[in-house]
Protein backbone atom coordinates (compact mmCIF):
# COMPACT_ATOMS: atom_id res chain seq x y z
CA UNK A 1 -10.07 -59.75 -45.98
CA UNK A 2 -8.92 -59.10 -49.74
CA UNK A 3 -10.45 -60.97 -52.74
CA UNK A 4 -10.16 -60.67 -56.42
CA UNK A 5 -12.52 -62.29 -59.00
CA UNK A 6 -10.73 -62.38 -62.20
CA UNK A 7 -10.51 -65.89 -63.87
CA UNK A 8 -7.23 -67.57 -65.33
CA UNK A 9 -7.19 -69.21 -68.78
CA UNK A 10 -8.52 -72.26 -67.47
CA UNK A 11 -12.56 -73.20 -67.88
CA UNK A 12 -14.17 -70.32 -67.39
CA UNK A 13 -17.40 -71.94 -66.20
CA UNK A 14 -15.96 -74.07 -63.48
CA UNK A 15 -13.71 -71.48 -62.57
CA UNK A 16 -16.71 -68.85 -62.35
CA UNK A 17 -18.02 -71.08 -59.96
CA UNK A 18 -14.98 -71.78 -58.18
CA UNK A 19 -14.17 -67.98 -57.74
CA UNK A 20 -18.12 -67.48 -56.05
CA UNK A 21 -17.40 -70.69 -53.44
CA UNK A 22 -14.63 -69.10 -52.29
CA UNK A 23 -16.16 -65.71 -52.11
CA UNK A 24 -19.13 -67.22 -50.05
CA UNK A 25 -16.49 -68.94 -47.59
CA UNK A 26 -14.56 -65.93 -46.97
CA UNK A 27 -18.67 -63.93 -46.28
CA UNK A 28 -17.97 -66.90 -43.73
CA UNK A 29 -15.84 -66.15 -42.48
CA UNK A 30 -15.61 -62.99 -41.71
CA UNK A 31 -19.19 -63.56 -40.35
CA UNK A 32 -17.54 -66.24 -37.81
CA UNK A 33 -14.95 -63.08 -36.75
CA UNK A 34 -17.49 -60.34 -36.03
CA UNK A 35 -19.70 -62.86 -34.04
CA UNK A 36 -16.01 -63.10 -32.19
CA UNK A 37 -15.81 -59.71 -32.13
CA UNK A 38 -13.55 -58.82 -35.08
CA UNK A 39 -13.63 -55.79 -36.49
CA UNK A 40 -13.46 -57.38 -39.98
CA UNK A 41 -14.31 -56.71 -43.93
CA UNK A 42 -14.58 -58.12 -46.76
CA UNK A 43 -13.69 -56.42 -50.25
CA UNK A 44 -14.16 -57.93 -53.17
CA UNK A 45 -11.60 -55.96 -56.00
CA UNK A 46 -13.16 -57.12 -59.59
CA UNK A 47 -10.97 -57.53 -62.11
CA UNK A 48 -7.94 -57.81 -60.18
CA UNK A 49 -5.76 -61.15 -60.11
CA UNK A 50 -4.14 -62.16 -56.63
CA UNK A 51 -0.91 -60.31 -56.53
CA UNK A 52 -3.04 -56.93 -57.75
CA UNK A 53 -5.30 -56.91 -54.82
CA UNK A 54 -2.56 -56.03 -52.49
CA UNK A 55 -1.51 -52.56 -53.85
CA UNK A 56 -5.58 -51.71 -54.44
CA UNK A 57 -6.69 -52.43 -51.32
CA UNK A 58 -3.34 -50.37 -49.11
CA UNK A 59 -5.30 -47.07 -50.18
CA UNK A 60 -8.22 -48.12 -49.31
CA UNK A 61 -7.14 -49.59 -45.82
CA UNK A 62 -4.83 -45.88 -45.35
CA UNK A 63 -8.01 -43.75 -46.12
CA UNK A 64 -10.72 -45.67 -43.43
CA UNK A 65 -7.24 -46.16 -41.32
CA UNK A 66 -7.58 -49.99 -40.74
CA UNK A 67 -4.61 -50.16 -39.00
């Protein structure tokens, strides 16, 4: 599992605490799928906006060879 953190022009304090909920559902969940037996991970990519996580996290899913 992918996430990035970076907040949109909208409030920044709810959104702070927006982008940290979400962050501690997806621990979650990937805590649900390795008590399933998944071979899961979460990475968190700071600074990074949705459709930037994708190309950021293909290297690193090529180098450990996730696939």
């Amino acid at each position: 599992m992918i996430e990035g953190d970076v907040q949109t022009p909208v409030v920044a304090d709810d959104q702070d605490k927006q982008i940290h909920q979400l962050i501690d559902q997806n621990r979650e969940i990937v805590r649900l799928l390795h008590r399933k037996g998944a071979d899961v991970k979460l990475v968190v990519y700071p600074d990074l906006r949705h459709g930037e996580v994708f190309p950021a996290s293909l290297l690193n899913v090529i180098i450990e060879q996730r696939y």
